[in-house]
C-alpha atoms as a PDB file:
ATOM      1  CA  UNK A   1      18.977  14.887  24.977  1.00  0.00           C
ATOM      2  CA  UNK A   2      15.757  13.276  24.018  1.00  0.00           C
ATOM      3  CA  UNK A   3      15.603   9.161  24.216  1.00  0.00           C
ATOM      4  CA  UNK A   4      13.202   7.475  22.218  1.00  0.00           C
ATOM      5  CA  UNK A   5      10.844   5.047  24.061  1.00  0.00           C
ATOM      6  CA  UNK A   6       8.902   3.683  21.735  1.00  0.00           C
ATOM      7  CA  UNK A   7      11.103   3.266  18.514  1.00  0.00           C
ATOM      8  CA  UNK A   8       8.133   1.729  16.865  1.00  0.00           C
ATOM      9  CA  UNK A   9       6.271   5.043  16.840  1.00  0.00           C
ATOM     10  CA  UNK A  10       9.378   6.750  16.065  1.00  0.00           C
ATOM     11  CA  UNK A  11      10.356   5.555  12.931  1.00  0.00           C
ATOM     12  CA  UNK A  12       6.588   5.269  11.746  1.00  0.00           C
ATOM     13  CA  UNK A  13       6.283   8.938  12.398  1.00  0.00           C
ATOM     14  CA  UNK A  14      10.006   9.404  10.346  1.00  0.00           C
ATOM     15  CA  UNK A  15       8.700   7.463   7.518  1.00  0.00           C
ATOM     16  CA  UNK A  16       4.904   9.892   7.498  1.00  0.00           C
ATOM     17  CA  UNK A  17       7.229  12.783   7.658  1.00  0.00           C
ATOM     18  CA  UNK A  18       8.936  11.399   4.435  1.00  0.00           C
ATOM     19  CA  UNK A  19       6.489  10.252   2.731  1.00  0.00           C
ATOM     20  CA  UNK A  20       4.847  14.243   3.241  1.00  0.00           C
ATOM     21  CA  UNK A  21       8.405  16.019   2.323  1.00  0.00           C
ATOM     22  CA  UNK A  22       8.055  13.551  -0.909  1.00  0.00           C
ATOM     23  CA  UNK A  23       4.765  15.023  -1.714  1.00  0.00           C
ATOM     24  CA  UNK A  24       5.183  18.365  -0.977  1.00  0.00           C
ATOM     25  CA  UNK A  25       8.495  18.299  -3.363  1.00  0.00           C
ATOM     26  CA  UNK A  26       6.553  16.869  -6.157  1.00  0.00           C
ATOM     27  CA  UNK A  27       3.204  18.464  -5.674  1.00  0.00           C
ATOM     28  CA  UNK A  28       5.151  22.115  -5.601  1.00  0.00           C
ATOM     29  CA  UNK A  29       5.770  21.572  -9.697  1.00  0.00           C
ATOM     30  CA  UNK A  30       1.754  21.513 -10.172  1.00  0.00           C
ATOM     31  CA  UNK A  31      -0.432  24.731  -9.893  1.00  0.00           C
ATOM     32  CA  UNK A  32      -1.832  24.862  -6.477  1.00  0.00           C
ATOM     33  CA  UNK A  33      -5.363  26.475  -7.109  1.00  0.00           C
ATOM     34  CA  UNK A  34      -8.306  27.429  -4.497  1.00  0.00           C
ATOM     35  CA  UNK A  35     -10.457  25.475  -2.213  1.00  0.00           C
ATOM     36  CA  UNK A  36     -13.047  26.396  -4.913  1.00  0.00           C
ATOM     37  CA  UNK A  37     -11.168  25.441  -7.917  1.00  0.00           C
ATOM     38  CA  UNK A  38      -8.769  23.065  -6.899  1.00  0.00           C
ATOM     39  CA  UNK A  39      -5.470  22.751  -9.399  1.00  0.00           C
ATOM     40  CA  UNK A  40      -3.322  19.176  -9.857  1.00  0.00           C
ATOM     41  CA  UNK A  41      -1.107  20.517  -6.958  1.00  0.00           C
ATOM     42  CA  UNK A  42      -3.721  21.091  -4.239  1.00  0.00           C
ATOM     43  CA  UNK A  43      -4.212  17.658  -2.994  1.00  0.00           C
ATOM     44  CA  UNK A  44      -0.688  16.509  -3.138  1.00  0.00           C
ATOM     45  CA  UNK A  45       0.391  19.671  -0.857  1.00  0.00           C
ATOM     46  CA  UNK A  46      -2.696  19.207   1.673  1.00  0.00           C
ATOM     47  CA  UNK A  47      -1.714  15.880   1.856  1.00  0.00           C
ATOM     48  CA  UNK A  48       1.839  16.302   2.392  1.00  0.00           C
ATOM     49  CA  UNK A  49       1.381  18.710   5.287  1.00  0.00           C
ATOM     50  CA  UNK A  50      -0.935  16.686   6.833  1.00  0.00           C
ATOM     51  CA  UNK A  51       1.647  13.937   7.236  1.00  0.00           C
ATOM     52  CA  UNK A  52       4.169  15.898   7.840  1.00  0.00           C
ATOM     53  CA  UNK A  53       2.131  17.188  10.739  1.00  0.00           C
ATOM     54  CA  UNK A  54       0.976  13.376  11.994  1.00  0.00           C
ATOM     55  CA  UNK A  55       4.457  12.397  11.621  1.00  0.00           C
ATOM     56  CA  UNK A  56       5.637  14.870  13.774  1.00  0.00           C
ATOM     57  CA  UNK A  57       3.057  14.192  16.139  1.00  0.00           C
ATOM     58  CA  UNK A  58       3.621  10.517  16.456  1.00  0.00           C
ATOM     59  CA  UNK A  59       7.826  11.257  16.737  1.00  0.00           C
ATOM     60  CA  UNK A  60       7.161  13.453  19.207  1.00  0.00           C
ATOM     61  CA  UNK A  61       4.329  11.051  20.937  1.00  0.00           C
ATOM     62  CA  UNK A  62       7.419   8.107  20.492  1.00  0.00           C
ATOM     63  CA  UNK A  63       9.912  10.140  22.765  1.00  0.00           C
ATOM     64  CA  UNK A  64       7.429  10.445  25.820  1.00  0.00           C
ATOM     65  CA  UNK A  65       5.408   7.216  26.047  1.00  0.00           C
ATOM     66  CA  UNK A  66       6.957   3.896  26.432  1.00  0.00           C
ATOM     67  CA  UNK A  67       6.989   1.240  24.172  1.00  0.00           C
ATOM     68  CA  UNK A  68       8.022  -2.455  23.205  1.00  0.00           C
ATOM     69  CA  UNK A  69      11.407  -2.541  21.277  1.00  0.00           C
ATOM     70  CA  UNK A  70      11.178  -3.549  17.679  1.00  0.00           C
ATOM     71  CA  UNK A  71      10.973  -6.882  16.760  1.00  0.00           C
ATOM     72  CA  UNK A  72      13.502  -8.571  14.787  1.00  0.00           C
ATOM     73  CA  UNK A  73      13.381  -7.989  11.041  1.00  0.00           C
ATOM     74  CA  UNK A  74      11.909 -10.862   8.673  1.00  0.00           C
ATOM     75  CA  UNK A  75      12.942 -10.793   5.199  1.00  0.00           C
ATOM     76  CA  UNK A  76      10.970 -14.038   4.003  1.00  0.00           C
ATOM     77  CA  UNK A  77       7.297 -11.859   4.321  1.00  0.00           C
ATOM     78  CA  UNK A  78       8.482  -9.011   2.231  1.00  0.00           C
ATOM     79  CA  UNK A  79      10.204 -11.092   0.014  1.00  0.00           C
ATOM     80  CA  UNK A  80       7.127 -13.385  -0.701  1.00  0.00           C
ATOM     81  CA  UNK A  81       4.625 -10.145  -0.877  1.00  0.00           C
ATOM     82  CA  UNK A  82       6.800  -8.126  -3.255  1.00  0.00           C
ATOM     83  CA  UNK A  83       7.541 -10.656  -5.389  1.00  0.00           C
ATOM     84  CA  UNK A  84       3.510 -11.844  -5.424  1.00  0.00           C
ATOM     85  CA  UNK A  85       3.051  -8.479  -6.561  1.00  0.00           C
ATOM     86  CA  UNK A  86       5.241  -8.255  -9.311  1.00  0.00           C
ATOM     87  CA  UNK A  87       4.128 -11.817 -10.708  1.00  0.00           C
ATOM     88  CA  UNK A  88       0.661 -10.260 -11.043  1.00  0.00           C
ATOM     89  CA  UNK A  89       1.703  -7.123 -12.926  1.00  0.00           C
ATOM     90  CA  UNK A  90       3.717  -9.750 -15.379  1.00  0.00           C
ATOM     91  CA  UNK A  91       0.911 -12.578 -15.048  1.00  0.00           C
ATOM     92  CA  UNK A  92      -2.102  -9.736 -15.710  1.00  0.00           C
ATOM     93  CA  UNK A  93      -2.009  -9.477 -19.346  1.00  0.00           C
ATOM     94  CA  UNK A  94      -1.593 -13.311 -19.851  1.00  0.00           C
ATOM     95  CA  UNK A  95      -3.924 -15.484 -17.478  1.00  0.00           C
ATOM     96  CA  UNK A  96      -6.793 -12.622 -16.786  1.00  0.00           C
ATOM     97  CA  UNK A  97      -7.664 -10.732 -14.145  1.00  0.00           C
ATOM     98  CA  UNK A  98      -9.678 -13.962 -12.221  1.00  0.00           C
ATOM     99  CA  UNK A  99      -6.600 -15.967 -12.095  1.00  0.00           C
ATOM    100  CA  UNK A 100      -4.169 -13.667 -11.565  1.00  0.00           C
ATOM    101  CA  UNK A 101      -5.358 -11.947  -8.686  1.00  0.00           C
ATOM    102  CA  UNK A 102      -6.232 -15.659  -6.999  1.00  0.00           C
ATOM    103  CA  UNK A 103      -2.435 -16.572  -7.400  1.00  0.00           C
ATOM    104  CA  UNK A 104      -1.515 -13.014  -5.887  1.00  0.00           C
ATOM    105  CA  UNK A 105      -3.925 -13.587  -2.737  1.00  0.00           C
ATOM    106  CA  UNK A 106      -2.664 -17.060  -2.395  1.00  0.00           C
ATOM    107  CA  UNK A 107       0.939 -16.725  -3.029  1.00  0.00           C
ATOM    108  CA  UNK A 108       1.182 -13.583  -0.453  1.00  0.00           C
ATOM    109  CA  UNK A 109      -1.074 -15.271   1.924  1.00  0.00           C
ATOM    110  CA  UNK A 110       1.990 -17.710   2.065  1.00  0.00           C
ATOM    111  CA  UNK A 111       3.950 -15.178   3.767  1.00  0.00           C
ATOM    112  CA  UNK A 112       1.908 -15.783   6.887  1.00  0.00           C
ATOM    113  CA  UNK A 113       2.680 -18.251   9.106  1.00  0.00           C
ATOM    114  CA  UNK A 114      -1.026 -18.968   9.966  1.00  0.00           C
ATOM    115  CA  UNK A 115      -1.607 -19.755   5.749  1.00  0.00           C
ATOM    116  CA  UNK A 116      -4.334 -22.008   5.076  1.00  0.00           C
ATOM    117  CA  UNK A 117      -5.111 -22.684   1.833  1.00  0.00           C
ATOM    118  CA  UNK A 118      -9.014 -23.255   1.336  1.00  0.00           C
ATOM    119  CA  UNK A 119      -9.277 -19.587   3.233  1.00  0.00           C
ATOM    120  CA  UNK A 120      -6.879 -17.771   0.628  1.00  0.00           C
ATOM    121  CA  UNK A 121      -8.505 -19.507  -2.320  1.00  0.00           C
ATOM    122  CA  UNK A 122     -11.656 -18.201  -0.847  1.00  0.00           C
ATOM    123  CA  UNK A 123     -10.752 -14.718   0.140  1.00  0.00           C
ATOM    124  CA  UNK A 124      -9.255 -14.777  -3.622  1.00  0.00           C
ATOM    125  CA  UNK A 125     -12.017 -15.387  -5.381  1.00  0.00           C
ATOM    126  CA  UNK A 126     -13.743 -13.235  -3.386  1.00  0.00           C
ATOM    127  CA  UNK A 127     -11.657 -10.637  -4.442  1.00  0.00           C
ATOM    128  CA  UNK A 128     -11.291 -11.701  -8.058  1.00  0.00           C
ATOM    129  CA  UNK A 129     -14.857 -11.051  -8.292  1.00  0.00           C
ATOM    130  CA  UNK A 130     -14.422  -7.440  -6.613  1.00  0.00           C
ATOM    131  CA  UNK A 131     -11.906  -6.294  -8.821  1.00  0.00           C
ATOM    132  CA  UNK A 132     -13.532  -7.848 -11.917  1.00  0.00           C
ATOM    133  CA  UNK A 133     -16.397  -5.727 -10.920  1.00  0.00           C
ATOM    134  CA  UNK A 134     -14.657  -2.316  -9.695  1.00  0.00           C
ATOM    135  CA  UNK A 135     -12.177  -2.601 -12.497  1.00  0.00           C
ATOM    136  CA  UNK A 136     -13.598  -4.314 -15.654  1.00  0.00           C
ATOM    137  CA  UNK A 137     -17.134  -3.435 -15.588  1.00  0.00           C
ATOM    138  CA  UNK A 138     -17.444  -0.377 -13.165  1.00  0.00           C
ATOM    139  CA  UNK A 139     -14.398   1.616 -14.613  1.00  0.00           C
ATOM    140  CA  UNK A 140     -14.173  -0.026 -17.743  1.00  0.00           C
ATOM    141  CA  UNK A 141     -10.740  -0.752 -17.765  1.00  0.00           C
ATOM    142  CA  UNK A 142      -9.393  -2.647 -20.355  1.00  0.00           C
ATOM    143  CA  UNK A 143      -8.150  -6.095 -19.378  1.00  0.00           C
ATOM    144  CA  UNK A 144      -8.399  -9.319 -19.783  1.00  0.00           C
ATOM    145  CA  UNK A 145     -10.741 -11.126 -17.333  1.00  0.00           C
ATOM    146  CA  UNK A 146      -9.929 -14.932 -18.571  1.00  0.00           C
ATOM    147  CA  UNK A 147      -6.821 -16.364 -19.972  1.00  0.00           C
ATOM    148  CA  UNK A 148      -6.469 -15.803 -23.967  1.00  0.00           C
ATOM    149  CA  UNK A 149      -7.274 -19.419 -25.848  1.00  0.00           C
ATOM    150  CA  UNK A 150      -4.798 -18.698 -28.107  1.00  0.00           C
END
């Protein structure tokens, strides 16, 4: 009988081999194409057999090396991150994408326990600016940048 040793590893290579079953399941309703001419299907069943494959790797890995026992499960983080997301998704459409992805980066930087404030406003700006950039003008998506003055 096989005993894991590094249950870290483990369940990371569990949740690759998931993830890949998940892919392969949905990709299979999508013609799969050639190398050449590549259908809607082709990536998501490459994909999914390629984690598959790592995830079976790193379980297998997990049962021979030795490893530190999983830490103790903190529900405040995922909480805080989660719910920072969804506030942007609602906030988007009504304060612009500037301000709304500064209050994502600073509310889920609050999940840390090293949070300082200055850096998060900083790093969301920065990032503001990015996606305004990647987003707005590169793709041309089409959202608000400021809040409406309405």
């Amino acid at each position: 009988m096989a005993v894991i040793r590094h249950p870290k590893d483990f369940l990371a290579g569990l949740l690759f081999i998931a993830f890949g079953i998940a892919a392969l399941v949905i990709g299979s309703n999508y013609t799969l194409g050639t190398a050449a001419r590549m259908g809607p299907g082709y990536f998501p069943r490459i994909l999914g057999g390629l984690l598959v494959v790592l995830g079976a790797a790193l379980a297998l890995r997990a049962l021979r090396i030795n490893g530190p026992p999983l830490p103790r499960w903190h529900w405040r983080p995922v909480v805080i991150v989660l719910g920072s997301v969804a506030a942007f998704g609602v906030a988007l459409n009504y304060l612009g994408m500037v301000v709304s992805t500064v209050l994502l980066i600073v509310a889920s930087s609050a999940a840390s326990h090293e949070f300082r404030f200055r850096e998060s406003l900083i790093v969301g700006a920065t990032l503001a600016a990015l996606a305004v950039g990647v987003f707005i003008i590169g793709l041309k998506l089409q959202l608000p940048i400021w809040p409406a003055l309405s």
